[in-house]
PDB file of N, CA and C in Angstrom:
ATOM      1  N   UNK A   1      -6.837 -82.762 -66.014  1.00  0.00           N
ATOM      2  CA  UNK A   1      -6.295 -81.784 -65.103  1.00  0.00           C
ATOM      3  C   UNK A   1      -5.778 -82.518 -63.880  1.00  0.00           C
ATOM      4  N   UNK A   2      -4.612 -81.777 -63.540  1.00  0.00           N
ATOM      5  CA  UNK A   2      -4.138 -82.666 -62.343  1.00  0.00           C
ATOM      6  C   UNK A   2      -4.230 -82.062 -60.867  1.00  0.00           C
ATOM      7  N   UNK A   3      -4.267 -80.692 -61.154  1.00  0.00           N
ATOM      8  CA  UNK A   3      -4.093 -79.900 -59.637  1.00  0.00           C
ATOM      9  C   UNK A   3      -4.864 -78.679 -60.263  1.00  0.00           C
ATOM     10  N   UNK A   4      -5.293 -78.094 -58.835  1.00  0.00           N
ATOM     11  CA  UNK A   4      -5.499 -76.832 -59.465  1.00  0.00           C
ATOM     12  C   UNK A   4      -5.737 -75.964 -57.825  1.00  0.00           C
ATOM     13  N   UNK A   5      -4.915 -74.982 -57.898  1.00  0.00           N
ATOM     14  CA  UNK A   5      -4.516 -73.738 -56.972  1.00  0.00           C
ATOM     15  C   UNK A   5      -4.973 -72.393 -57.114  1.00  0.00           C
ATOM     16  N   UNK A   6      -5.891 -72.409 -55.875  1.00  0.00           N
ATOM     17  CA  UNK A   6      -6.199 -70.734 -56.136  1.00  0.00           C
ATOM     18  C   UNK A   6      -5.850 -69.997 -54.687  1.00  0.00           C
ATOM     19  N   UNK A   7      -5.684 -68.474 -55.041  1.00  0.00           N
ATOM     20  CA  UNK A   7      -5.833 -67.907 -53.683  1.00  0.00           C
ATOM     21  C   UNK A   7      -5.920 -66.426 -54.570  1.00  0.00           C
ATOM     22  N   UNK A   8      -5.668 -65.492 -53.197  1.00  0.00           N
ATOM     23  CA  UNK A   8      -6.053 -63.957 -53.821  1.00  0.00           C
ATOM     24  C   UNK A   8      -5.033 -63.494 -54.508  1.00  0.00           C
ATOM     25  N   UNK A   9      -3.693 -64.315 -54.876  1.00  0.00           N
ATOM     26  CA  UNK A   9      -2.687 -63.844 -55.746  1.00  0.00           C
ATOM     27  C   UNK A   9      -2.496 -64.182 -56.745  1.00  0.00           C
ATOM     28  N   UNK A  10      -2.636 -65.742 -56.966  1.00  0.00           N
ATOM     29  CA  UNK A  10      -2.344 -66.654 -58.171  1.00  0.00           C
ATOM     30  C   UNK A  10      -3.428 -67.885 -58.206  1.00  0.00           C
ATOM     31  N   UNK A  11      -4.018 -68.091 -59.256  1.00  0.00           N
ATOM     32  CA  UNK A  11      -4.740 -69.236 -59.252  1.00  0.00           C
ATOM     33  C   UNK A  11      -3.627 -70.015 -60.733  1.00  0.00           C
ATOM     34  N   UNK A  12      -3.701 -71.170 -60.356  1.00  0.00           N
ATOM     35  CA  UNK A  12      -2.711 -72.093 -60.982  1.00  0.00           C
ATOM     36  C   UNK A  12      -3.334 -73.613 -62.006  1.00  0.00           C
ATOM     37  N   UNK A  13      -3.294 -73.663 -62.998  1.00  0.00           N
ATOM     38  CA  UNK A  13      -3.588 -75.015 -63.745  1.00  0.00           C
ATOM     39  C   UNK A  13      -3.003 -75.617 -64.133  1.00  0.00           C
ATOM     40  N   UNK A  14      -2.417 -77.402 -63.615  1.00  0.00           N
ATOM     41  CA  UNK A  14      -1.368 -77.920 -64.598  1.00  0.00           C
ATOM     42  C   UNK A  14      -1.799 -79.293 -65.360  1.00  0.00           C
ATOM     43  N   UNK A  15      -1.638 -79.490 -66.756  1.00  0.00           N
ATOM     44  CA  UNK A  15      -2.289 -80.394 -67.656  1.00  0.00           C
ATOM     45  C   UNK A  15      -1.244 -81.049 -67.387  1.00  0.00           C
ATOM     46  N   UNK A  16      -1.233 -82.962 -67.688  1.00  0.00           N
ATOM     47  CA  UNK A  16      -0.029 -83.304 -68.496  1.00  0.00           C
ATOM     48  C   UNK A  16      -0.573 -84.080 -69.747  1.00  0.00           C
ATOM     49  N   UNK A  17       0.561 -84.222 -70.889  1.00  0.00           N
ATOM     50  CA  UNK A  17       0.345 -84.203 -72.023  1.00  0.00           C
ATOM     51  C   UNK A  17       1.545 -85.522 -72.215  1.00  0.00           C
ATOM     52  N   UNK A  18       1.015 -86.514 -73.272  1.00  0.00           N
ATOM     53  CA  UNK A  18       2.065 -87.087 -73.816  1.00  0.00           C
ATOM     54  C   UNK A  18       2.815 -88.001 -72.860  1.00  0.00           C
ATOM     55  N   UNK A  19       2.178 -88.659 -71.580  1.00  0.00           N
ATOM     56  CA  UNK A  19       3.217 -89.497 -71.316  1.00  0.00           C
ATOM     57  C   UNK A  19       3.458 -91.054 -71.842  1.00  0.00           C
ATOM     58  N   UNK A  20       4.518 -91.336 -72.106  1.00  0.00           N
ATOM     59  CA  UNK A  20       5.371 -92.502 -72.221  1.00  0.00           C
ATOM     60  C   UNK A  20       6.301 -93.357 -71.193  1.00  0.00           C
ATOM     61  N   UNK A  21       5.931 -94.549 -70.760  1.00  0.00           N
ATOM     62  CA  UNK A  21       6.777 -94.927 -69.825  1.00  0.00           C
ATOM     63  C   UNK A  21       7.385 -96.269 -70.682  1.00  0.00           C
ATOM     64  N   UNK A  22       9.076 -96.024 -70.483  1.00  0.00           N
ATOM     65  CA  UNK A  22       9.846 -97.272 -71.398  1.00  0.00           C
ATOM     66  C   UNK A  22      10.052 -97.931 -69.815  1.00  0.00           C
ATOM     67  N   UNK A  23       9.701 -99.282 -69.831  1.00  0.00           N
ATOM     68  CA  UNK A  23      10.096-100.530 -68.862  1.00  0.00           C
ATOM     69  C   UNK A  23      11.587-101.286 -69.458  1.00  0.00           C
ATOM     70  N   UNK A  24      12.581-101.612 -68.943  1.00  0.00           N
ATOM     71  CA  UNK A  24      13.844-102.295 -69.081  1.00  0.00           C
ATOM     72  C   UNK A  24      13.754-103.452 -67.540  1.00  0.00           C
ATOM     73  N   UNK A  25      13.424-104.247 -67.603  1.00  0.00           N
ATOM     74  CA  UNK A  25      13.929-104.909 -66.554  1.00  0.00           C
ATOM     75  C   UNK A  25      13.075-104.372 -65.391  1.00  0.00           C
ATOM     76  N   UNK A  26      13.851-104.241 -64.081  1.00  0.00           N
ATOM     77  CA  UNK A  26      13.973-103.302 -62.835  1.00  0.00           C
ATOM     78  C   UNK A  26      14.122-102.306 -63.460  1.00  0.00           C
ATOM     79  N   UNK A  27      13.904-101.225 -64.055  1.00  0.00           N
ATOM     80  CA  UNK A  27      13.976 -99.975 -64.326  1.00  0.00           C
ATOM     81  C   UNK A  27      13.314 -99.258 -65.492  1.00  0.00           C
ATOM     82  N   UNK A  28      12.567 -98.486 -65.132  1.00  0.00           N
ATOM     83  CA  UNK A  28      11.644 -97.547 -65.881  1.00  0.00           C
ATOM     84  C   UNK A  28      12.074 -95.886 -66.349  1.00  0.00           C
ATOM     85  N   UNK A  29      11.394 -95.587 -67.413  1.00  0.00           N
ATOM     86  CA  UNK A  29      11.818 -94.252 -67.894  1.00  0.00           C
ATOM     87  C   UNK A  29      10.452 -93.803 -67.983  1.00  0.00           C
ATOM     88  N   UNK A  30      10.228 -92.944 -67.757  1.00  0.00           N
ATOM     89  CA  UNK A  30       9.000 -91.970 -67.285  1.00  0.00           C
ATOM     90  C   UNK A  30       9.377 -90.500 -68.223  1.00  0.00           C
ATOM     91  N   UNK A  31       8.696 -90.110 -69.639  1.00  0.00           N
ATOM     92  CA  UNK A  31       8.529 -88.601 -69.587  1.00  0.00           C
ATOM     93  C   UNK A  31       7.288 -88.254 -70.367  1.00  0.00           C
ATOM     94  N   UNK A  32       6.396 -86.764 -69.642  1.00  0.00           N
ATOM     95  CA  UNK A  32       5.567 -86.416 -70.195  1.00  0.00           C
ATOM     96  C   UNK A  32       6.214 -84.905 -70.343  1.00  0.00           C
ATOM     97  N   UNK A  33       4.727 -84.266 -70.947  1.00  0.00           N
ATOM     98  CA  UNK A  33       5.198 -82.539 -70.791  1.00  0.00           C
ATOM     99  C   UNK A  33       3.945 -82.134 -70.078  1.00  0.00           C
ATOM    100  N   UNK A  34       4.373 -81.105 -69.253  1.00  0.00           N
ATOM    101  CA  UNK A  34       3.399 -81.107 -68.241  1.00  0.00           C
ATOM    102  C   UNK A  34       3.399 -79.624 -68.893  1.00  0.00           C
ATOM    103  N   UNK A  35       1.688 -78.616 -69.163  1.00  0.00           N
ATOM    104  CA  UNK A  35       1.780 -77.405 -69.538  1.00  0.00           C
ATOM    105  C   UNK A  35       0.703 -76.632 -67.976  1.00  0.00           C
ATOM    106  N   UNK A  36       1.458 -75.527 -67.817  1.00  0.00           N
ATOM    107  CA  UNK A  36       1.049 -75.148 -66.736  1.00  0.00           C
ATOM    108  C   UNK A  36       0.528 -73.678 -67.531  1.00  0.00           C
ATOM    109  N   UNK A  37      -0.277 -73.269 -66.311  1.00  0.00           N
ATOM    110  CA  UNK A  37      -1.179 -71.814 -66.894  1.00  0.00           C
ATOM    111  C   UNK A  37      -1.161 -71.103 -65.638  1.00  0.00           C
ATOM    112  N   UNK A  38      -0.817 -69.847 -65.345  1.00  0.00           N
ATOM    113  CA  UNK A  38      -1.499 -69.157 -64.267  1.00  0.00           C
ATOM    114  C   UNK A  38      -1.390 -67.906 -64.263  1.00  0.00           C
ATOM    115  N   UNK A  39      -2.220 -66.934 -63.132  1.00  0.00           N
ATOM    116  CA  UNK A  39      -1.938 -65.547 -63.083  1.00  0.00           C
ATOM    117  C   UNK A  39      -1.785 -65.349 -61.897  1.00  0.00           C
ATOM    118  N   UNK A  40      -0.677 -64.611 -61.566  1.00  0.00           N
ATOM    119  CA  UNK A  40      -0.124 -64.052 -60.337  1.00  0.00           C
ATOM    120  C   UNK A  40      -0.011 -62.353 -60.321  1.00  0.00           C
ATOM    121  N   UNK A  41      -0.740 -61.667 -59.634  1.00  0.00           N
ATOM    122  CA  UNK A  41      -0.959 -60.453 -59.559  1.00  0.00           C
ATOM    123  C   UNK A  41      -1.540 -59.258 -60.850  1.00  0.00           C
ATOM    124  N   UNK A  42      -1.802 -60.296 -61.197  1.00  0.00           N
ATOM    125  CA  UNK A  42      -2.429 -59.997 -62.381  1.00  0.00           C
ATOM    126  C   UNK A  42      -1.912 -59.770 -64.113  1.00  0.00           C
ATOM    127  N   UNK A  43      -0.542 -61.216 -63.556  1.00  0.00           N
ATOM    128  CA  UNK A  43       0.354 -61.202 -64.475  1.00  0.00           C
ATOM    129  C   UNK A  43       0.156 -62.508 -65.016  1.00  0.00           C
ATOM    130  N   UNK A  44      -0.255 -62.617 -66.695  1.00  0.00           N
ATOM    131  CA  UNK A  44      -0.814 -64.506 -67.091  1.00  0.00           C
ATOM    132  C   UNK A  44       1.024 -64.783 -67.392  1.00  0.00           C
ATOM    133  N   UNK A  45       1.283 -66.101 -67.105  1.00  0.00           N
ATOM    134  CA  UNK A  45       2.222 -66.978 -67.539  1.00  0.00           C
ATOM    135  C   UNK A  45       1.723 -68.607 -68.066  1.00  0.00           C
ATOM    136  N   UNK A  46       2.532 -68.834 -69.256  1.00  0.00           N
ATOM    137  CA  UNK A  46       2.428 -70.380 -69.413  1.00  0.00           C
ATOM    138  C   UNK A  46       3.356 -70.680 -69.705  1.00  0.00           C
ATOM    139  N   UNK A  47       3.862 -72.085 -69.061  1.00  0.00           N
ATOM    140  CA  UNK A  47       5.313 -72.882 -69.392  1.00  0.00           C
ATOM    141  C   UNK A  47       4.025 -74.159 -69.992  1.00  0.00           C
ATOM    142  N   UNK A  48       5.806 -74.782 -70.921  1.00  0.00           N
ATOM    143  CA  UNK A  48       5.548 -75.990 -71.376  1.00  0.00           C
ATOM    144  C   UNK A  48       7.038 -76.842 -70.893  1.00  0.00           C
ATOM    145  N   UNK A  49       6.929 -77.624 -69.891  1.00  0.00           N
ATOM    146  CA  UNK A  49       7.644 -78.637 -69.411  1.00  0.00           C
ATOM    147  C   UNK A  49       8.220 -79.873 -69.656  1.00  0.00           C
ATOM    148  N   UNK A  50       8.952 -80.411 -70.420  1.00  0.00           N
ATOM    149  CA  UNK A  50       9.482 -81.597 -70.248  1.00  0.00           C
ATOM    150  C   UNK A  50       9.991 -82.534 -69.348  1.00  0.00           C
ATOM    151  N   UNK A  51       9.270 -83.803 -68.854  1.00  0.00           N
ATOM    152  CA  UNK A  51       9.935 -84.111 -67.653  1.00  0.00           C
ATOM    153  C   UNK A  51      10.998 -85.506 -68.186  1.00  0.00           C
ATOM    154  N   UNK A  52      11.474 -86.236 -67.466  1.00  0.00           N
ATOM    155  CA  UNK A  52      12.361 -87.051 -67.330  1.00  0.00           C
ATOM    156  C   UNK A  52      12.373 -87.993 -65.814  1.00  0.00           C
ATOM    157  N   UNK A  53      11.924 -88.650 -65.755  1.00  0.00           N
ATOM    158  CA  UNK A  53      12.235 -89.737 -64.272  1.00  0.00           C
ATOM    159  C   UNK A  53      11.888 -91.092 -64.543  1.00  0.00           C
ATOM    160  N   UNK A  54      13.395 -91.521 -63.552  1.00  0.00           N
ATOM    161  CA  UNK A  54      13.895 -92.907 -63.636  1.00  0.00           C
ATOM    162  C   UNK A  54      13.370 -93.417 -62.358  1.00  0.00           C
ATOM    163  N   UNK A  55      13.442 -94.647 -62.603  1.00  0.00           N
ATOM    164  CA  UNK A  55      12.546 -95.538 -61.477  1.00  0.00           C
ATOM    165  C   UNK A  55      13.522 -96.663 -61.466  1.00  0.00           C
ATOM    166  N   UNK A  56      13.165 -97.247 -60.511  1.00  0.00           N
ATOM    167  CA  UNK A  56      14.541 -98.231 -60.157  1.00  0.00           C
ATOM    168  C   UNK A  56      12.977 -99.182 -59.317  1.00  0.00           C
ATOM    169  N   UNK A  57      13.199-100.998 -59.699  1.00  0.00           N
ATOM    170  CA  UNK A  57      12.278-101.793 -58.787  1.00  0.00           C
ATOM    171  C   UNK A  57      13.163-102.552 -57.652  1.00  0.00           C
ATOM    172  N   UNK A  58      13.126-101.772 -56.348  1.00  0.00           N
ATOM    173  CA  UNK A  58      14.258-102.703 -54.958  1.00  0.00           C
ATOM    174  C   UNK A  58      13.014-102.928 -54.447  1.00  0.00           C
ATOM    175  N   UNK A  59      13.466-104.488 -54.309  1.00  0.00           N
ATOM    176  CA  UNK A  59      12.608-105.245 -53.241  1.00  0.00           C
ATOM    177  C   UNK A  59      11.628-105.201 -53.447  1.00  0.00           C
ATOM    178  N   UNK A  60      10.703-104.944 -55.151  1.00  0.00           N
ATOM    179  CA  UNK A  60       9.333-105.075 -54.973  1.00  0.00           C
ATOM    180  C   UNK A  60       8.753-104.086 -55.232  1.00  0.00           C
ATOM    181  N   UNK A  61       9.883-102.720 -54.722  1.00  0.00           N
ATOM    182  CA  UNK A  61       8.615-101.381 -54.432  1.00  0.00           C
ATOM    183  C   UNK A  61       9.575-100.679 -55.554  1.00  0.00           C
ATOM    184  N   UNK A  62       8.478 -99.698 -56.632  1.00  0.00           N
ATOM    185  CA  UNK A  62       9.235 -98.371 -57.305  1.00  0.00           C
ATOM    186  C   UNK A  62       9.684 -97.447 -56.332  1.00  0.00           C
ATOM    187  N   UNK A  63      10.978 -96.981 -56.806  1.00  0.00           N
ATOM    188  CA  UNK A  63      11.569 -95.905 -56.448  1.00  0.00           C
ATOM    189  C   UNK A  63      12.307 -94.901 -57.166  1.00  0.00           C
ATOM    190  N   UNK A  64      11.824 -93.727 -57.340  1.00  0.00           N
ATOM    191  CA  UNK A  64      12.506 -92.754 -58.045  1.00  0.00           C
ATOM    192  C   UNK A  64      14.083 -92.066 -57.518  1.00  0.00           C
ATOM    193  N   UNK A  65      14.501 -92.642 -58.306  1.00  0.00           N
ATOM    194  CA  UNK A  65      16.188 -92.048 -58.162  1.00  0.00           C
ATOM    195  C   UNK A  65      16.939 -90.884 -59.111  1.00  0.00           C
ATOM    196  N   UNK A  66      16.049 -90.694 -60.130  1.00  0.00           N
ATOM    197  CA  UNK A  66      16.786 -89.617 -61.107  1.00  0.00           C
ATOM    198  C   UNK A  66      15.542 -89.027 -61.330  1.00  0.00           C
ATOM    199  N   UNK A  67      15.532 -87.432 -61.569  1.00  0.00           N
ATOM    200  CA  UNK A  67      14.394 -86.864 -62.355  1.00  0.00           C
ATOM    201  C   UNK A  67      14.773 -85.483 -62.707  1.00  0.00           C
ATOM    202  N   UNK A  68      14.501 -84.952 -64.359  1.00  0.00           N
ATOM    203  CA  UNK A  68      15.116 -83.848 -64.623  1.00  0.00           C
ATOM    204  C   UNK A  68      13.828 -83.013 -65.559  1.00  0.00           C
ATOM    205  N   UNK A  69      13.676 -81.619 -65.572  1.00  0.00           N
ATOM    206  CA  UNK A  69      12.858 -80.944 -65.937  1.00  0.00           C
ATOM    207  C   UNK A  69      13.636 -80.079 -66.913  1.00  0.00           C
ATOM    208  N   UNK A  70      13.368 -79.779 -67.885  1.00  0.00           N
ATOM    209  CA  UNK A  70      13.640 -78.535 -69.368  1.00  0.00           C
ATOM    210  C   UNK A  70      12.081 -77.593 -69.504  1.00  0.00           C
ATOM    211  N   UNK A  71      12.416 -75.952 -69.390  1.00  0.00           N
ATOM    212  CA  UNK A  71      11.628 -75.662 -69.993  1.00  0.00           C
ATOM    213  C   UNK A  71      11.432 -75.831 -71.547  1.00  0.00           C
ATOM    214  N   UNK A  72      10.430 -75.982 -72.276  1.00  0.00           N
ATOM    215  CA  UNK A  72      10.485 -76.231 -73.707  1.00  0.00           C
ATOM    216  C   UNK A  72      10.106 -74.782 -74.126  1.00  0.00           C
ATOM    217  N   UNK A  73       8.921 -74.389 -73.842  1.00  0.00           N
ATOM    218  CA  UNK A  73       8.285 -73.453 -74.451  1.00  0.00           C
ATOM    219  C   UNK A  73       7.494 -72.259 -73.041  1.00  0.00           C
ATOM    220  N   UNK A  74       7.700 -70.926 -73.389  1.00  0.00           N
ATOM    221  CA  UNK A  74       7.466 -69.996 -71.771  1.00  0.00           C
ATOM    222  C   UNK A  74       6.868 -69.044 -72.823  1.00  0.00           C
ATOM    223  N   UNK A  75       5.530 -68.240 -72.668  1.00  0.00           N
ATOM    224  CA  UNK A  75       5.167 -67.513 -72.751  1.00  0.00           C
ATOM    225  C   UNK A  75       4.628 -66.157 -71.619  1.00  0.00           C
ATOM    226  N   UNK A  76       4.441 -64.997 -71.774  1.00  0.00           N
ATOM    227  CA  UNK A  76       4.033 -64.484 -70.929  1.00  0.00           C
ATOM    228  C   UNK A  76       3.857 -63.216 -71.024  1.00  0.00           C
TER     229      UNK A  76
END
């Protein structure tokens, strides 16, 4: 578990699943699927997320320069 959010409207859970990081050089590819759970007013939702982010190595330090999200799968 990575986070987890509550209050009197929505309490929130997000897993991630499946990550892979490809290294090239100075530059990395980063994707997991991150599945989230929650209820907001007494309404349940779950997404299933695909992520995508690029990393770039300047001067030593990672830095993220690209990053893209797809829902895969939404129930509710």
């Amino acid at each position: 578990m990575v986070s987890t959010k509550t209050s009197a409207l929505c309490a929130a859970i997000v897993f991630l699943f499946e990550p892979i990081v490809k290294l090239h050089d100075n530059f990395a590819i980063s994707i997991f699927i991150c599945h989230t759970s929650k209820t907001a007013r007494g309404k349940h939702q779950e997404k299933r997320i695909k992520f995508y982010d690029g990393w770039k190595n300047i001067n030593g330090q990672w830095k993220a320069v690209s990053s893209q999200a797809t829902v895969i799968e939404e129930t509710q």
